[in-house]
Protein backbone atom coordinates (compact mmCIF):
# COMPACT_ATOMS: atom_id res chain seq x y z
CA UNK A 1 108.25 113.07 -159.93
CA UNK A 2 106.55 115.16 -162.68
CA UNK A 3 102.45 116.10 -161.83
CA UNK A 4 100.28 117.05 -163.96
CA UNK A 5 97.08 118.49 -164.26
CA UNK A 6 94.46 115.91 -162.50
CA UNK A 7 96.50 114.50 -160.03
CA UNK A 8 98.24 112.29 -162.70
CA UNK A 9 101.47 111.51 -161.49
CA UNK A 10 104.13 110.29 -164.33
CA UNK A 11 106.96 108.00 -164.29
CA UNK A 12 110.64 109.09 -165.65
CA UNK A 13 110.53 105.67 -167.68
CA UNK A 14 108.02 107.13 -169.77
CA UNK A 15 109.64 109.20 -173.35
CA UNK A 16 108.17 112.83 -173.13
CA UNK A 17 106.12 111.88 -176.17
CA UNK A 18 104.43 109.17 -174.32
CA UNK A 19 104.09 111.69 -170.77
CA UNK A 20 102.21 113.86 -173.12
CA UNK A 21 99.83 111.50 -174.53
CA UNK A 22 99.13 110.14 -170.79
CA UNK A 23 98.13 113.70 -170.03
CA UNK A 24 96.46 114.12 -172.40
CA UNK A 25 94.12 111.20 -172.13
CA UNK A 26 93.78 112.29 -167.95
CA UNK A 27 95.85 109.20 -166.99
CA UNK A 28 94.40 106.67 -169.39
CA UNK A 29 97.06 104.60 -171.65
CA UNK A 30 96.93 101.41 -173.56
CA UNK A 31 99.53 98.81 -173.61
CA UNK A 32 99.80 99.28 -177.61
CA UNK A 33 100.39 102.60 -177.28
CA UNK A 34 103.33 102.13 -174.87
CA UNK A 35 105.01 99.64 -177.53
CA UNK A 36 104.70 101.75 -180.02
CA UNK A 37 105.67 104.83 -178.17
CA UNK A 38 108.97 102.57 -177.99
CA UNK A 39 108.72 100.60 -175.04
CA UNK A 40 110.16 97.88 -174.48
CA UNK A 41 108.31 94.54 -173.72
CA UNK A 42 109.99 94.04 -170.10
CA UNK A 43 109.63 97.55 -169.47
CA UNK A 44 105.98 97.66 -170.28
CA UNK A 45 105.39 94.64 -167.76
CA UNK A 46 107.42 96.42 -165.20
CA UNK A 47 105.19 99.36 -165.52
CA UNK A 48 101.71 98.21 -165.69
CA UNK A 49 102.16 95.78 -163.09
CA UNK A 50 102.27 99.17 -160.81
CA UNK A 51 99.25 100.65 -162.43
CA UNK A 52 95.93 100.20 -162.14
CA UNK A 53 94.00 98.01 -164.86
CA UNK A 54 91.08 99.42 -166.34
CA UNK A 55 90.66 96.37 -167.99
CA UNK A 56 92.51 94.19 -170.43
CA UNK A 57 95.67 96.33 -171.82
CA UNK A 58 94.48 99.78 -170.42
CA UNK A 59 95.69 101.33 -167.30
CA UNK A 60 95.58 104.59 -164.89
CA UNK A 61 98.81 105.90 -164.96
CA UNK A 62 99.82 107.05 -161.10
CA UNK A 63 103.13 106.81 -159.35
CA UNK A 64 103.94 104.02 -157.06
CA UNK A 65 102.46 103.93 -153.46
CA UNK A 66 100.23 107.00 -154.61
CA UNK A 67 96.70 105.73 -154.07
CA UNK A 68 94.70 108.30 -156.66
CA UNK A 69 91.49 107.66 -158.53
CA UNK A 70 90.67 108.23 -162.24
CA UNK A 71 88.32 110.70 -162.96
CA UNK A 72 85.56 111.30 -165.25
CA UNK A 73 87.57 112.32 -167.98
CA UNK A 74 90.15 109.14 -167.31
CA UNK A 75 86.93 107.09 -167.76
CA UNK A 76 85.83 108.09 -170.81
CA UNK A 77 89.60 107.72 -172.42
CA UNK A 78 90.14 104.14 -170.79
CA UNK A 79 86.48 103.41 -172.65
CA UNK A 80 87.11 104.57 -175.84
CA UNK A 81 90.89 102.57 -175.44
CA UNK A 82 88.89 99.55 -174.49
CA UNK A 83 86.88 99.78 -177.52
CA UNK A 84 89.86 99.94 -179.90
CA UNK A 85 90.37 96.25 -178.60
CA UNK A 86 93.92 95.57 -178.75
CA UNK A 87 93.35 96.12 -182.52
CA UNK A 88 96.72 97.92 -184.44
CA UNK A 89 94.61 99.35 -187.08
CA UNK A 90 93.45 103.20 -186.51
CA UNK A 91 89.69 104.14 -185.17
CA UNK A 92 87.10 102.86 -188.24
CA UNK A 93 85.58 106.20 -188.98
CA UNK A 94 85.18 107.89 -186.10
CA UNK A 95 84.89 105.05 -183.71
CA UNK A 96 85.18 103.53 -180.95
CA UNK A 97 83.36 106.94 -179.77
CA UNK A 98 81.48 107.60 -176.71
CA UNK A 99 78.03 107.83 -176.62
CA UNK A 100 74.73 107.16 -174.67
CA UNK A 101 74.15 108.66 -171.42
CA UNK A 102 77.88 109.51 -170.89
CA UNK A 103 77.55 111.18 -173.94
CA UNK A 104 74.77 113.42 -173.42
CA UNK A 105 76.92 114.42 -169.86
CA UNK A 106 79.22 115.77 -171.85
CA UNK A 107 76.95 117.97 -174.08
CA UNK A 108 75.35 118.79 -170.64
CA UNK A 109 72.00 117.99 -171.82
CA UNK A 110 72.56 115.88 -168.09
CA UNK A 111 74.58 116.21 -165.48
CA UNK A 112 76.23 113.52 -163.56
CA UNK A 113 74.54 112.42 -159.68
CA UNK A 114 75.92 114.57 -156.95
CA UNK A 115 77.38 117.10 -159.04
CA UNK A 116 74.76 119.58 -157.27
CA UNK A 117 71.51 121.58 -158.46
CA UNK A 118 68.06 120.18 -158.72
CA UNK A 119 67.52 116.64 -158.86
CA UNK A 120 67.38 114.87 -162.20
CA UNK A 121 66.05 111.65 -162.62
CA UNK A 122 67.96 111.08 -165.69
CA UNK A 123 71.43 112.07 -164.19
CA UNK A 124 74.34 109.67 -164.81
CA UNK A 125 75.09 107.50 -161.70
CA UNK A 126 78.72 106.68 -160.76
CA UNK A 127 77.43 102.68 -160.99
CA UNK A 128 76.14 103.48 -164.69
CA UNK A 129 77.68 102.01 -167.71
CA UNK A 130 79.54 103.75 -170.19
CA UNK A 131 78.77 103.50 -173.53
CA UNK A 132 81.08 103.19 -176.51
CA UNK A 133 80.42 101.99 -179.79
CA UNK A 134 82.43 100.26 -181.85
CA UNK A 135 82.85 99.14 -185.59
CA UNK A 136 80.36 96.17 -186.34
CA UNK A 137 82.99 93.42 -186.85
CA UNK A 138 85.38 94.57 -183.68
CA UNK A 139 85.50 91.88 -180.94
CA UNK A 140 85.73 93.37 -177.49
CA UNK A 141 85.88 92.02 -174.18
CA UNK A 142 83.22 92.39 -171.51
CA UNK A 143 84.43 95.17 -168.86
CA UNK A 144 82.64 95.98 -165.84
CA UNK A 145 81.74 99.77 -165.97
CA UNK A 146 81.33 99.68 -169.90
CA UNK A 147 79.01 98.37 -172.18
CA UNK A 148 80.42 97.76 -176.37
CA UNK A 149 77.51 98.53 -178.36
CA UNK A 150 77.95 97.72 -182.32
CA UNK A 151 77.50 100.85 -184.51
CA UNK A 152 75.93 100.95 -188.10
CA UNK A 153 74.98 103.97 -188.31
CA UNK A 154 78.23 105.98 -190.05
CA UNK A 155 77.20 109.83 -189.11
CA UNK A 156 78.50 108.95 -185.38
CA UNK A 157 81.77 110.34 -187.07
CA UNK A 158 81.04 113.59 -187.28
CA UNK A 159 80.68 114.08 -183.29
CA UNK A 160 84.25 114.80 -181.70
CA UNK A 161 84.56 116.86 -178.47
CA UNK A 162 88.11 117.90 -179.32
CA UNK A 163 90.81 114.63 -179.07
CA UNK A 164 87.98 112.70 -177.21
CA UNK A 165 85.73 111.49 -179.82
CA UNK A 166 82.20 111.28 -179.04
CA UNK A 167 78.82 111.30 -180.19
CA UNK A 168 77.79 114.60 -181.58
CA UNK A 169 74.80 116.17 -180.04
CA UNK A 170 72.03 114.97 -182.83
CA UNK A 171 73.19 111.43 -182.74
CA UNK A 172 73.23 111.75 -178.84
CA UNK A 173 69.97 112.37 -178.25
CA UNK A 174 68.46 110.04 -181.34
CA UNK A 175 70.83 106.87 -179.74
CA UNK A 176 68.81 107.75 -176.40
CA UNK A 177 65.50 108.48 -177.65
CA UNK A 178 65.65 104.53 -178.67
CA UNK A 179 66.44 102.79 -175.50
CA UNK A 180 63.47 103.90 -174.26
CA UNK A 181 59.65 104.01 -174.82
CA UNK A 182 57.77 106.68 -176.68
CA UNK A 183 57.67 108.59 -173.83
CA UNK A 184 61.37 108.32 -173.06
CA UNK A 185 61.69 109.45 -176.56
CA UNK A 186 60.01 112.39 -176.21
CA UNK A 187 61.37 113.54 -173.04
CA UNK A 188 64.81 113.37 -174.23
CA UNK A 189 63.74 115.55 -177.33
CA UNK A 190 61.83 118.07 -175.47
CA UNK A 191 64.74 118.46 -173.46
CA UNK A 192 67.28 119.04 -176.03
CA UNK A 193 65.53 121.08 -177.87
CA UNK A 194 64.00 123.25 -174.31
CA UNK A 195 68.45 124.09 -174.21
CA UNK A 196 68.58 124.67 -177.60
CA UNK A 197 71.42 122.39 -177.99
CA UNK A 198 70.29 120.97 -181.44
CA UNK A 199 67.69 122.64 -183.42
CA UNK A 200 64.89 120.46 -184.37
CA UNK A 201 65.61 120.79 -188.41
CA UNK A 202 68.63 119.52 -187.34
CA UNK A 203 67.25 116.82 -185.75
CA UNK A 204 64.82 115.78 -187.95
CA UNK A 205 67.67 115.42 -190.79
CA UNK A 206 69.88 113.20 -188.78
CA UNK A 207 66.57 111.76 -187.87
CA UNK A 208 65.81 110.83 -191.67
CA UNK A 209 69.85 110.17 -192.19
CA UNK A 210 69.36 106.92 -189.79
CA UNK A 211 68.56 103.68 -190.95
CA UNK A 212 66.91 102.24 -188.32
CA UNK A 213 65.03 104.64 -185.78
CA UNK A 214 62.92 103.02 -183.13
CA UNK A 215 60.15 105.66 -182.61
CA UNK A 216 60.52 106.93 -185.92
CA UNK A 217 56.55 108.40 -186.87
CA UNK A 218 56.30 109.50 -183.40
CA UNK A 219 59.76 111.56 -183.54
CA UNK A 220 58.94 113.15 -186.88
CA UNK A 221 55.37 114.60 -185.49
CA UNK A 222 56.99 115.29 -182.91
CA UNK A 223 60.06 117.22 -184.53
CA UNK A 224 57.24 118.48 -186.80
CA UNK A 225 55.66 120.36 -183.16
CA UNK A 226 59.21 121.28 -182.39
CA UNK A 227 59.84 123.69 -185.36
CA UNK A 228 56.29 125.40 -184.55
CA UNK A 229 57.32 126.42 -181.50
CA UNK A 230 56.13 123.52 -179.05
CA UNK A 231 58.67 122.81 -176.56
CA UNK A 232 57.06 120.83 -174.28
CA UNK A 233 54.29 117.96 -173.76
CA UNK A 234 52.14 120.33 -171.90
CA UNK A 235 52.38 122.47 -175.20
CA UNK A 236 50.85 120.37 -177.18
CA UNK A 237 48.14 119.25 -174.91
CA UNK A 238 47.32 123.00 -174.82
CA UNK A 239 47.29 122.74 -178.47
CA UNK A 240 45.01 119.59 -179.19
CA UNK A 241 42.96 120.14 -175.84
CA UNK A 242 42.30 123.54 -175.36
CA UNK A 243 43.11 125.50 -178.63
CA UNK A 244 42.32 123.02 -181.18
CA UNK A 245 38.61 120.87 -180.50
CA UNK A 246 37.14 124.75 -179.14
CA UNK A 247 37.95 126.92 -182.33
CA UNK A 248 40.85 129.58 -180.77
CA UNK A 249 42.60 131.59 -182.56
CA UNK A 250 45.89 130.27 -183.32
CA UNK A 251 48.80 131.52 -180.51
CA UNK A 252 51.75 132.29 -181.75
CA UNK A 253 54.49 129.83 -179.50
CA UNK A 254 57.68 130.63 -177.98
CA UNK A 255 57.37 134.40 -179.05
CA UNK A 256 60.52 136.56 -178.25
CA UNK A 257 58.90 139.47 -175.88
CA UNK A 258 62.53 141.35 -175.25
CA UNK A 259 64.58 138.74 -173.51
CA UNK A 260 61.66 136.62 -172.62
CA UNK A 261 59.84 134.22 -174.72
CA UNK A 262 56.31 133.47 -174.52
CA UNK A 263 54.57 130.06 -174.31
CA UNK A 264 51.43 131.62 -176.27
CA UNK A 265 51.05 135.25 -177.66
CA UNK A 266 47.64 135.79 -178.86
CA UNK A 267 48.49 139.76 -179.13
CA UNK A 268 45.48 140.56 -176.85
CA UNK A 269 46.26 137.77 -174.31
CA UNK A 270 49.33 136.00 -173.32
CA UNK A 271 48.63 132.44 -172.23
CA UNK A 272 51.77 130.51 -169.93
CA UNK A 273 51.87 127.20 -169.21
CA UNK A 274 53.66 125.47 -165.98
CA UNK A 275 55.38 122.78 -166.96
CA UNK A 276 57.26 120.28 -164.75
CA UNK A 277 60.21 122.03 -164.84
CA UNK A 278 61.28 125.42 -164.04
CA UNK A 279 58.25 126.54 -161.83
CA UNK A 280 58.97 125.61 -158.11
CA UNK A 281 60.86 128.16 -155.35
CA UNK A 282 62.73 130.80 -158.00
CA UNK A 283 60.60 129.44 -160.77
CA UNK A 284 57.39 130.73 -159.12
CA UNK A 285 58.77 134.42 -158.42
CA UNK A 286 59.77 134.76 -161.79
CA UNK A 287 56.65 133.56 -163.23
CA UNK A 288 55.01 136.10 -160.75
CA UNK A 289 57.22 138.85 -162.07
CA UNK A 290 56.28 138.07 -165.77
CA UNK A 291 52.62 138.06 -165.09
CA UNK A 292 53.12 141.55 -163.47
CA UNK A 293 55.09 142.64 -166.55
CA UNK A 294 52.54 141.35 -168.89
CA UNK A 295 50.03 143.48 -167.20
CA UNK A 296 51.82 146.78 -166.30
CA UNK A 297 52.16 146.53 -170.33
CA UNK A 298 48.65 146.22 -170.80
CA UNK A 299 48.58 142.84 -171.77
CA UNK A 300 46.59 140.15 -169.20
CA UNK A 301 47.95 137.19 -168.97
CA UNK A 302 46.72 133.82 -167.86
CA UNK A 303 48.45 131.05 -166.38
CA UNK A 304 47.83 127.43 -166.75
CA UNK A 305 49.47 123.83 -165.09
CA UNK A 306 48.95 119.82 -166.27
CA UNK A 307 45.94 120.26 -164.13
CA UNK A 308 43.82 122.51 -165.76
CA UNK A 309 45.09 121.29 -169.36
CA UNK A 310 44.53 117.75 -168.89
CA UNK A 311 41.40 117.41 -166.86
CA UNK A 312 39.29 120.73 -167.27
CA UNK A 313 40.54 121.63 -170.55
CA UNK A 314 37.17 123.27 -171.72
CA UNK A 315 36.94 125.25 -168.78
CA UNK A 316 40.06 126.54 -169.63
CA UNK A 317 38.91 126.86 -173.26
CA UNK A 318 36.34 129.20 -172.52
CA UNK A 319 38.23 130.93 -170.21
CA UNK A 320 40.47 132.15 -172.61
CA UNK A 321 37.86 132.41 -175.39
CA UNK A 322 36.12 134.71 -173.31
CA UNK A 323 38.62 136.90 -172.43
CA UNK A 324 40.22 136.89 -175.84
CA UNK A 325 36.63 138.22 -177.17
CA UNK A 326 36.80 141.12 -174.25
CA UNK A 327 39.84 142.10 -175.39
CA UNK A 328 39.27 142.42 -178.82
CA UNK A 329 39.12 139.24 -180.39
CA UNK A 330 35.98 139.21 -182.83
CA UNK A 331 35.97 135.44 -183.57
CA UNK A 332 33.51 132.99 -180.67
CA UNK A 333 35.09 129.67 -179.09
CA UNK A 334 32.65 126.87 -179.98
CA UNK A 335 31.94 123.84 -177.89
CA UNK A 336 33.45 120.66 -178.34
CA UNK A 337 32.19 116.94 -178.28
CA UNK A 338 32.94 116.81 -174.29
CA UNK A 339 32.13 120.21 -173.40
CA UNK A 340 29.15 120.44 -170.70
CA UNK A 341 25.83 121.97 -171.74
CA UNK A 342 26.71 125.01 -169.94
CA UNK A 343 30.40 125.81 -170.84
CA UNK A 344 29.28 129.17 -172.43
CA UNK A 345 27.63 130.01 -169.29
CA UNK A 346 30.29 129.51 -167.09
């Protein structure tokens, strides 16, 4: 027998049409598609009785006494299958179409539990629901594995990741923002926008394109930070903190330096800030070797964490005021409402 790419094995009672399509869709096929690749009815019984049932009218195409399991990419197909419902009509524009956490594996914005690297606590778990949304009026039937989520919102048609329609990237990360709280929210658009996968204009206009967003104020402002250059929560603490309530000059953020960007360039000073990513084991040497950069160029740099930012954020205030005015800077940090009597001092 015939093997394809995948470990898919194929039948000879399948037309080369339909051995194609299987491929395709990494093993995945639906009973309507076997009819009306020209199957008849007996010898579509005969052949899914040997297959494995994804759930009502899909199945994982293998040979017989072959024990094989689907893989990612079967999962996906037999989801967006079970979404069309047993329903003749085409997909409703664009959909059923992948999306949610699934989704965002397959824009990489996560990766999937065990695939290797650092830890993520976001990954997508093997025992994790899929998520495929369907037109608003399509009836589907519960399947373990899957979840059917009703879609209103008509842009998910524009996302397609070549025959196997999903979310696009936007949409992704908007559809995710909302299952959680704010903070969820703006974790998952810090981190989308940290690997540049959509820019934040972009963002913000599918943002405004939606009908219904949950954390809607809070995604704009934050959206808003995004296209000034702050990447990151510990950004804008910096910001409102440290820069803002003591008078600073106003740092330039994520400045291109050569092939480096900086957190905050304030020409005589460059200010980096350790976030929770990125800054443990290799993280730490090449923060190390971009402080010693900075300062072979002539330019100090300093080099703040959550610590500093969030609970001695006037110390670190005048710290920088203070060396911004030794380098150059003519302007004079001024104190703030919490700022001790002797901040100058210090």
């Amino acid at each position: 027998m015939p093997r394809q790419p995948g470990g898919v094995y194929l039948t000879r009672d399948l037309t080369p049409a339909l051995r194609a399509l299987v491929a395709r869709q990494a093993g995945a096929v639906s009973r309507r598609q076997l009819v009306v690749g020209g199957l008849g009815r007996h010898t579509v019984e005969r052949l899914t009785s040997r297959w494995r049932p994804f759930g009502p009218g899909v199945y994982f195409v293998t040979q017989a006494h072959v024990a094989l399991e689907p893989t990612w990419e079967s999962r996906l197909w037999a989801g967006l299958l079970l979404g069309e419902g047993g329903s003749a009509l085409p997909p409703e524009a664009g959909l059923p179409c992948v999306g949610g956490l699934a989704a965002a594996v397959q824009h990489r914005l996560v990766a999937r539990a065990g695939e290797g690297g650092p830890d993520d606590r976001r990954a997508f778990w093997d025992s994790d629901d899929i998520d495929v949304y369907v037109p608003p009026g399509r009836r589907v039937s519960p399947v373990a594995g899957y979840r059917f989520v009703r879609s209103v919102e008509p842009s998910r048609a524009a996302g397609a990741q070549g025959e196997l329609t999903i979310t696009g990237v936007d949409d992704t990360v908007l559809d995710l923002a909302d299952l959680g709280g704010p903070a969820d929210a703006v974790d998952w658009v810090d981190r989308a926008c940290q690997r540049r996968l959509p820019t934040p204009q972009r963002l913000m206009e599918a943002l405004e394109a939606r009908s219904r967003a949950r954390h809607r104020a809070r995604l704009r402002a934050l959206l808003r930070d995004q296209v000034e250059g702050l990447t990151s929560q510990l950004e804008r603490i910096y910001r409102d903190q440290v820069e803002r309530p003591h008078a600073l000059p106003r740092a330039r953020r994520q400045a291109r330096d050569g092939q480096q960007l900086l957190d905050c360039d304030y020409d005589w000073l460059v200010v980096e800030l350790d976030g929770r990513l990125g800054h443990v084991e290799a993280g730490r040497w090449r923060d190390r070797r971009r402080d010693n950069r900075h300062t072979v160029r002539g330019r100090p740099s300093l080099r703040y964490g959550w610590q500093e930012c969030t609970l001695t954020p006037c110390e670190v205030a005048w710290e920088v005021g203070g060396m911004l005015r030794a380098l150059g800077w003519p302007g004079h940090p001024t104190p703030c409402a919490d700022c001790p009597p002797d901040a100058a001092a210090a």
